[in-house]
PDB file of N, CA and C in Angstrom:
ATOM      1  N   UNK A   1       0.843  -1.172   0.000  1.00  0.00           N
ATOM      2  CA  UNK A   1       0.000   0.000   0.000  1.00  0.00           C
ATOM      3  C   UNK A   1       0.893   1.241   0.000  1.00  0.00           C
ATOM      4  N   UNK A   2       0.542   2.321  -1.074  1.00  0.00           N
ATOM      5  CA  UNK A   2       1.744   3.205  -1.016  1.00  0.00           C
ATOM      6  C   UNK A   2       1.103   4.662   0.107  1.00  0.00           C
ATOM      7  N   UNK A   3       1.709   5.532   0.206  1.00  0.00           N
ATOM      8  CA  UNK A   3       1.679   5.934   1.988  1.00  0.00           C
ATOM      9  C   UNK A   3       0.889   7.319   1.183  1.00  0.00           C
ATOM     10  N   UNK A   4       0.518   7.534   2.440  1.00  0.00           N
ATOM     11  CA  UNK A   4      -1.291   8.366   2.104  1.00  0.00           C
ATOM     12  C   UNK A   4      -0.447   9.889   1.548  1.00  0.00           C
ATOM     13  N   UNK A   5      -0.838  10.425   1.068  1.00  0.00           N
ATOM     14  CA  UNK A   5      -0.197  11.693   0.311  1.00  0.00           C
ATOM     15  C   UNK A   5      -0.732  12.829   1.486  1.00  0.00           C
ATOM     16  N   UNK A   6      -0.077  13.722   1.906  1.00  0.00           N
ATOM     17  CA  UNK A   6      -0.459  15.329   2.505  1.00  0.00           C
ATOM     18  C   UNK A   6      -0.864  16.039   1.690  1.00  0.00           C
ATOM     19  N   UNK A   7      -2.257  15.950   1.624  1.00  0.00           N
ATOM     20  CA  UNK A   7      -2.900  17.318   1.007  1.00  0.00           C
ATOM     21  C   UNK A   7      -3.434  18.340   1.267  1.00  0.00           C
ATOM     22  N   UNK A   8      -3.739  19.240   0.817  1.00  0.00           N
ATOM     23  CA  UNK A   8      -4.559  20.264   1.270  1.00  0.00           C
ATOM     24  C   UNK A   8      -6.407  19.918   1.035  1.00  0.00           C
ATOM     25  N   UNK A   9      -7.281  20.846   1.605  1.00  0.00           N
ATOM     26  CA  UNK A   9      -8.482  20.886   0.899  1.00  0.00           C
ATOM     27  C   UNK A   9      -8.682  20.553  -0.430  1.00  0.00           C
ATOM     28  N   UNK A  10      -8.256  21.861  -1.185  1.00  0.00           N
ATOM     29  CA  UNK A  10      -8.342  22.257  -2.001  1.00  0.00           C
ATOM     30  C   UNK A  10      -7.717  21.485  -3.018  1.00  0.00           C
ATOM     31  N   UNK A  11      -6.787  20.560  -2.712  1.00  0.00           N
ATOM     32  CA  UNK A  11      -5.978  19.604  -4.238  1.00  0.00           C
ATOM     33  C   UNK A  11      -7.055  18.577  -3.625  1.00  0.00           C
ATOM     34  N   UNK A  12      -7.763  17.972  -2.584  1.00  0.00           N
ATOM     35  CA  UNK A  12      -8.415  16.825  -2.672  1.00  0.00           C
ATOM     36  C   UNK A  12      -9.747  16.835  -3.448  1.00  0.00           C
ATOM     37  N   UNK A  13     -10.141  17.987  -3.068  1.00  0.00           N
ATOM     38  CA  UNK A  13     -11.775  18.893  -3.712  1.00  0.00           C
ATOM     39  C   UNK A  13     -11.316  18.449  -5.365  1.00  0.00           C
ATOM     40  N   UNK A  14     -10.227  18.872  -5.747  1.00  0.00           N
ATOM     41  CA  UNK A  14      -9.763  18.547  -7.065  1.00  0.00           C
ATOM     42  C   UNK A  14      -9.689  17.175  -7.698  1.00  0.00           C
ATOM     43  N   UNK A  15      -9.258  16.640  -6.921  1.00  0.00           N
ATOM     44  CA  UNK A  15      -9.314  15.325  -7.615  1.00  0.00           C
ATOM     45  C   UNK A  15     -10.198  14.478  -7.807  1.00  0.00           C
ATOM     46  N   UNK A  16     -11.349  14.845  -6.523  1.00  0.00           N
ATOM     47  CA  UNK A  16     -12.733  14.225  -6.172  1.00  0.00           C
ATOM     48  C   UNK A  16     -13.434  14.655  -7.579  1.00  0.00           C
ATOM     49  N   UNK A  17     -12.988  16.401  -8.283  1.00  0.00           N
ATOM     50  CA  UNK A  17     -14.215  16.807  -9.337  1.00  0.00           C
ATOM     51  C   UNK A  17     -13.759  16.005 -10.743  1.00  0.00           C
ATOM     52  N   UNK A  18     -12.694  15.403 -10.776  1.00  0.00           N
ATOM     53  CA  UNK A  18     -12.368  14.375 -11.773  1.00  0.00           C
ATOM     54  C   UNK A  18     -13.277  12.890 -11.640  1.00  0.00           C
ATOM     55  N   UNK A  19     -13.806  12.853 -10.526  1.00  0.00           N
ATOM     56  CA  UNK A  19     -14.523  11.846 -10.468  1.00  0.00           C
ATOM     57  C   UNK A  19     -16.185  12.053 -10.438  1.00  0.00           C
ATOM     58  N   UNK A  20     -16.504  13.261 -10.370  1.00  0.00           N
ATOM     59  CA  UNK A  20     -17.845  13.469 -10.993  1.00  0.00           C
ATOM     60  C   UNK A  20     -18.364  14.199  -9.924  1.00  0.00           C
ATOM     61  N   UNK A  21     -17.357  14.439  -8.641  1.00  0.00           N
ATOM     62  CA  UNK A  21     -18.451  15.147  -7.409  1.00  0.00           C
ATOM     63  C   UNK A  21     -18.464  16.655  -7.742  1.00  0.00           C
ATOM     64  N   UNK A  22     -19.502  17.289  -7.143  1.00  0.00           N
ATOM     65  CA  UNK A  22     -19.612  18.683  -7.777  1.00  0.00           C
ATOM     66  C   UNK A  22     -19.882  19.620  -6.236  1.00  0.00           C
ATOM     67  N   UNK A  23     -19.230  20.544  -5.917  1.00  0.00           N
ATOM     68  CA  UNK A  23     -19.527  21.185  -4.906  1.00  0.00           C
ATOM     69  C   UNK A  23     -21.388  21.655  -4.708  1.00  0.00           C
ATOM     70  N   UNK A  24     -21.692  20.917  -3.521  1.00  0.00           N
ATOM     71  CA  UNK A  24     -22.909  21.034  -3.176  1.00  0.00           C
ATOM     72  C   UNK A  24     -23.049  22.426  -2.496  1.00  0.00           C
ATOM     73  N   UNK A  25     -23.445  22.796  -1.766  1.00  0.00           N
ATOM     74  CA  UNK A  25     -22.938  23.905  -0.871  1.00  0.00           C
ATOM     75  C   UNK A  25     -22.205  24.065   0.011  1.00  0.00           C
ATOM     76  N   UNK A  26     -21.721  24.761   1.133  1.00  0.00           N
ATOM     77  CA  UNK A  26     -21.056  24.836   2.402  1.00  0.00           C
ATOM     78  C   UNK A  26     -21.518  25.201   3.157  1.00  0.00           C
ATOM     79  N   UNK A  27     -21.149  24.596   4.313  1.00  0.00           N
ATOM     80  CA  UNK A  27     -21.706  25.259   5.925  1.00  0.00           C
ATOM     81  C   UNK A  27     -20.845  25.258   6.012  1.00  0.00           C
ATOM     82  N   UNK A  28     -20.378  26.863   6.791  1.00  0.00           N
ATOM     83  CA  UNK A  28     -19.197  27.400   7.848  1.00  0.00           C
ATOM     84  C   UNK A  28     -17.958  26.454   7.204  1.00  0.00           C
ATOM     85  N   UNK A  29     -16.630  26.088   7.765  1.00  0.00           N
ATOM     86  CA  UNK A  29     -15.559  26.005   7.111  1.00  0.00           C
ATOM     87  C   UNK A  29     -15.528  23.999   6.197  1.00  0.00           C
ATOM     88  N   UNK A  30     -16.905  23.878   6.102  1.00  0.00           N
ATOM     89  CA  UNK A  30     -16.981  22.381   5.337  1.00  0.00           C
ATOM     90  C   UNK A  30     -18.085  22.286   3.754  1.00  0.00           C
ATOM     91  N   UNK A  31     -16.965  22.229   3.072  1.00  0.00           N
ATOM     92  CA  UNK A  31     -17.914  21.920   1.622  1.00  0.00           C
ATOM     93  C   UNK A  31     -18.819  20.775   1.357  1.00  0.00           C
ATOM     94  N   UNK A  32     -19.623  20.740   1.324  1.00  0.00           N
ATOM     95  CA  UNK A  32     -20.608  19.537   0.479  1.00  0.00           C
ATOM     96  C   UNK A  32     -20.430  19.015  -0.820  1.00  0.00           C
ATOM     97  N   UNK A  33     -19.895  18.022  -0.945  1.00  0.00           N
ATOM     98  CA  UNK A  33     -19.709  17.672  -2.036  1.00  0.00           C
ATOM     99  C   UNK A  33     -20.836  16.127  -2.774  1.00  0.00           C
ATOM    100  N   UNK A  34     -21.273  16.214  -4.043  1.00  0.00           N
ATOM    101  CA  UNK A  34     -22.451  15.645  -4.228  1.00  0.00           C
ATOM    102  C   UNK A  34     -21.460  14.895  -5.909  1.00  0.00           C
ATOM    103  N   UNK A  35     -21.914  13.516  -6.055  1.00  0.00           N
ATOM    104  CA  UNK A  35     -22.111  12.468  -6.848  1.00  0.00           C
ATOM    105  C   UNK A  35     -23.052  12.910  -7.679  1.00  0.00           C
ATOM    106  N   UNK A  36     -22.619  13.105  -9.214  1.00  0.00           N
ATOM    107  CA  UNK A  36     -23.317  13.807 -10.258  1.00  0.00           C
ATOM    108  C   UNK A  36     -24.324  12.267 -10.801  1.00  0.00           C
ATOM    109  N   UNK A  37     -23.212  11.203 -10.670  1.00  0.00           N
ATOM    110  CA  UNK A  37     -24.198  10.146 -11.624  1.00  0.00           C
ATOM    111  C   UNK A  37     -24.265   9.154  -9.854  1.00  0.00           C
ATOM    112  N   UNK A  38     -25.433   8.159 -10.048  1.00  0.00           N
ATOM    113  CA  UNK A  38     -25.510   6.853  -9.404  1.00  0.00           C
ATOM    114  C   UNK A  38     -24.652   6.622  -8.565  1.00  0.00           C
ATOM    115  N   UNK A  39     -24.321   6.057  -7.551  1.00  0.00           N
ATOM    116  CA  UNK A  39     -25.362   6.545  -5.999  1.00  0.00           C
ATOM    117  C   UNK A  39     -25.476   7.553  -5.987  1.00  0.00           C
ATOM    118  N   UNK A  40     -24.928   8.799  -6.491  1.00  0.00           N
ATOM    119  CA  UNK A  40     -24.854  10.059  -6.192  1.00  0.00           C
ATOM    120  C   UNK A  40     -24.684  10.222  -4.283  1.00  0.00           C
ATOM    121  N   UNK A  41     -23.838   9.931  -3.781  1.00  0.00           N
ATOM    122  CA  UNK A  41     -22.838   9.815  -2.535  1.00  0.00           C
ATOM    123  C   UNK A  41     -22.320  11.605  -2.522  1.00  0.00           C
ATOM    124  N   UNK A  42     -22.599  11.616  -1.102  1.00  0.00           N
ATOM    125  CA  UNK A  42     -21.836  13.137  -0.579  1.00  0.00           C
ATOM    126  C   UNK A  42     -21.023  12.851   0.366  1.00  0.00           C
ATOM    127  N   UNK A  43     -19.902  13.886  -0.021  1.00  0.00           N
ATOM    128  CA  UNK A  43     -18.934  13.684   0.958  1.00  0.00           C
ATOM    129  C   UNK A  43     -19.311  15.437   1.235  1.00  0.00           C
ATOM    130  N   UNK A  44     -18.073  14.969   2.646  1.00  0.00           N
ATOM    131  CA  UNK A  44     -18.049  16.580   3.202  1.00  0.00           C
ATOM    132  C   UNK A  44     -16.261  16.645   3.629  1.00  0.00           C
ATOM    133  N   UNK A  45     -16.484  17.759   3.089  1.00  0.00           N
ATOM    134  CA  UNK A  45     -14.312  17.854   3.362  1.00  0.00           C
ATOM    135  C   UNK A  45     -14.098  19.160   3.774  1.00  0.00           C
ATOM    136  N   UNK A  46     -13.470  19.040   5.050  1.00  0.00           N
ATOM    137  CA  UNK A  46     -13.272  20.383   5.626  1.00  0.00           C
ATOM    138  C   UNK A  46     -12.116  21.228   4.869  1.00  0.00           C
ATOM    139  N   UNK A  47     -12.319  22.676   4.949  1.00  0.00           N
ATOM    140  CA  UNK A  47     -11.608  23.349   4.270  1.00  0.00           C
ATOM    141  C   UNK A  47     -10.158  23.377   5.217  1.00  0.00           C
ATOM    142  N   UNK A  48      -9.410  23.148   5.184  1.00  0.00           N
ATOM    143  CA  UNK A  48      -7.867  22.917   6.084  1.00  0.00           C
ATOM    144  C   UNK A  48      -7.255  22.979   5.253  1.00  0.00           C
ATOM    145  N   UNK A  49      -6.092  23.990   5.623  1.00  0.00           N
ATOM    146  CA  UNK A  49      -4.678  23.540   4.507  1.00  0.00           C
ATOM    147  C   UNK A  49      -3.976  22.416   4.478  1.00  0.00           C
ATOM    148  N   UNK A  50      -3.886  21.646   5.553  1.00  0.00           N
ATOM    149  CA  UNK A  50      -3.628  20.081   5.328  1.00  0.00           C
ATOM    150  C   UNK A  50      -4.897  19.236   6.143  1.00  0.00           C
ATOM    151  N   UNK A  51      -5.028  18.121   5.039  1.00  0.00           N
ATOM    152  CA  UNK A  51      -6.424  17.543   6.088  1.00  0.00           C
ATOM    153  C   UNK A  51      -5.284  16.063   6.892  1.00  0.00           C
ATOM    154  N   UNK A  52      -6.046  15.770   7.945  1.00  0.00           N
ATOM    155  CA  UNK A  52      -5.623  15.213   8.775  1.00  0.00           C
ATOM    156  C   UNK A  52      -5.446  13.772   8.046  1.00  0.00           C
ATOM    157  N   UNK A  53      -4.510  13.132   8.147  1.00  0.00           N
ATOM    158  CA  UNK A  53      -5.048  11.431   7.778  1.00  0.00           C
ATOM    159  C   UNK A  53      -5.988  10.292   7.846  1.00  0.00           C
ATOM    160  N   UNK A  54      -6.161  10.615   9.276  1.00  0.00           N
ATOM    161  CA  UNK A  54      -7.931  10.065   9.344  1.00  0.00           C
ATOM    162  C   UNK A  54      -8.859  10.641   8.314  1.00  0.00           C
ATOM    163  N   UNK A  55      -9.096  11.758   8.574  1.00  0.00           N
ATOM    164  CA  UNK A  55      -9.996  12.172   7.356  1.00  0.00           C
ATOM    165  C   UNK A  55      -9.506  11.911   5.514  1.00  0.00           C
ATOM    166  N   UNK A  56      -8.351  12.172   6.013  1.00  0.00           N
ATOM    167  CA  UNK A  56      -8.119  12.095   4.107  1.00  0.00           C
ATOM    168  C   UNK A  56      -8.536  10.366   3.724  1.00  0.00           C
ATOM    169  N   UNK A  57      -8.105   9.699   4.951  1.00  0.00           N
ATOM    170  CA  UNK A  57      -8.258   8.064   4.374  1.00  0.00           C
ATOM    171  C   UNK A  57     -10.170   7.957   4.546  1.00  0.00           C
ATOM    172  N   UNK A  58     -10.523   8.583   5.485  1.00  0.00           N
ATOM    173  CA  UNK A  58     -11.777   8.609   5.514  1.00  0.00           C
ATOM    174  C   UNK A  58     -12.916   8.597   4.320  1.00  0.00           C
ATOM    175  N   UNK A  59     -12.098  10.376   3.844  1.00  0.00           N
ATOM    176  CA  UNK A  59     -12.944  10.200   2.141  1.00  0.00           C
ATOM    177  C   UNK A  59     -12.493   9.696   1.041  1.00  0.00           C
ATOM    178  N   UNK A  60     -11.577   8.806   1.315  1.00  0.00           N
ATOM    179  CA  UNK A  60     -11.253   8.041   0.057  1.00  0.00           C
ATOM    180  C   UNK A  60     -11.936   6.519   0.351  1.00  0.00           C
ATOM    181  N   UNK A  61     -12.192   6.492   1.638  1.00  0.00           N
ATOM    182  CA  UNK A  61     -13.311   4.911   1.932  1.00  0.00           C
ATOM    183  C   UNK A  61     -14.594   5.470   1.066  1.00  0.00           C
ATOM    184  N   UNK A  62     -15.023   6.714   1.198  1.00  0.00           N
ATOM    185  CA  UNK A  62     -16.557   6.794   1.325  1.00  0.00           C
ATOM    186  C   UNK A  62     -16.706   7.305  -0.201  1.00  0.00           C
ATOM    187  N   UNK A  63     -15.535   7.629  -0.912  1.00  0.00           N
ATOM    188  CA  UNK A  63     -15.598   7.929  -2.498  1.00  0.00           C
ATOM    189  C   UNK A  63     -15.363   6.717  -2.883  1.00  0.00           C
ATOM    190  N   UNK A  64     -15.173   5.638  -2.234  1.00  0.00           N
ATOM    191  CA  UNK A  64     -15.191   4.300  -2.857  1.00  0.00           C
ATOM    192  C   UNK A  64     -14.040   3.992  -3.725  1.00  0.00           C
ATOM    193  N   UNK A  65     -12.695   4.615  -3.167  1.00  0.00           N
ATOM    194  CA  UNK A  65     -11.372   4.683  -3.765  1.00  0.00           C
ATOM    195  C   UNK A  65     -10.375   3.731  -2.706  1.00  0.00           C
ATOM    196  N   UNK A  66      -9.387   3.444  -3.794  1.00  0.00           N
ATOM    197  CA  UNK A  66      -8.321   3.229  -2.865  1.00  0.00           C
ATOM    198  C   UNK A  66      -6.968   4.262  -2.935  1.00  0.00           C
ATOM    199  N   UNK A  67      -6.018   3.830  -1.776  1.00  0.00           N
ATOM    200  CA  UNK A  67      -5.338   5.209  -1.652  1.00  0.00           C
ATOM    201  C   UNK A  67      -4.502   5.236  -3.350  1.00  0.00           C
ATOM    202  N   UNK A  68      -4.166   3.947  -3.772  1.00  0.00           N
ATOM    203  CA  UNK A  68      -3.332   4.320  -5.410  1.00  0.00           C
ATOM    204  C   UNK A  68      -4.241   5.007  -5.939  1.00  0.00           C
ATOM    205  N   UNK A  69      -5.487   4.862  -6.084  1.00  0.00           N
ATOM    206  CA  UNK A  69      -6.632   5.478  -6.992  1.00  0.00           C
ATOM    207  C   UNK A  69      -6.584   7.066  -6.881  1.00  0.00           C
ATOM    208  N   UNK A  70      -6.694   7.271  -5.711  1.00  0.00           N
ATOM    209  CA  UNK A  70      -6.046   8.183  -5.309  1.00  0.00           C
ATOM    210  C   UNK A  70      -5.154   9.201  -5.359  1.00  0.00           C
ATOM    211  N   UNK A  71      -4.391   8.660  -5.241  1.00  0.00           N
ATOM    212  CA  UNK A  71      -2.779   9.470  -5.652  1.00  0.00           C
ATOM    213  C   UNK A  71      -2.769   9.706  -7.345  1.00  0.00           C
ATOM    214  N   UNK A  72      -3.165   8.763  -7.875  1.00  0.00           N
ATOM    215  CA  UNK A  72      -3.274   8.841  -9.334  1.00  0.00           C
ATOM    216  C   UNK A  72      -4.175  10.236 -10.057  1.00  0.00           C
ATOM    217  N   UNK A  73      -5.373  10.265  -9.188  1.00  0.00           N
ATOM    218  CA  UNK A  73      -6.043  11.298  -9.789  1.00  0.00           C
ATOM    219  C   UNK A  73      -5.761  13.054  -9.260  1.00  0.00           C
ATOM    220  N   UNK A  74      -3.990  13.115  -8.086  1.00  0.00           N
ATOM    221  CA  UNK A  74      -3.681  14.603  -7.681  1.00  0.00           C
ATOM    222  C   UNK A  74      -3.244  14.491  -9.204  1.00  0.00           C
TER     223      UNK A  74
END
């Protein structure tokens, strides 16, 4: 398993919109992010200049990725 990348918000928000999620709205410092086609799945990713590892591995469980999948689409 290759080792979880340090990102910011903002490059993960990015790589997620290569996969079809589209900024839903925001509450206070967390974006909504929404699944354009089937399940259509929301994530929510806090705006942080680096997100924590729990969370980064978090939304890559719940985008239904793995961490190569991942890294592939910064």
């Amino acid at each position: 398993m290759p080792k979880l990348p340090v990102v910011s918000s903002q490059e993960a928000v990015r790589a997620l919109r290569r996969l079809g999620y589209l900024p839903d709205h925001q509450t206070g410092s967390h974006l909504i992010l929404r699944q354009q086609d089937p399940p259509h799945r929301r994530l929510t990713v806090p705006r942080h200049r680096e997100l924590a590892k729990g969370t980064l591995r978090a939304l890559i469980r719940q985008a239904g990725l793995t961490v190569e999948e991942f890294v592939r689409l910064l």
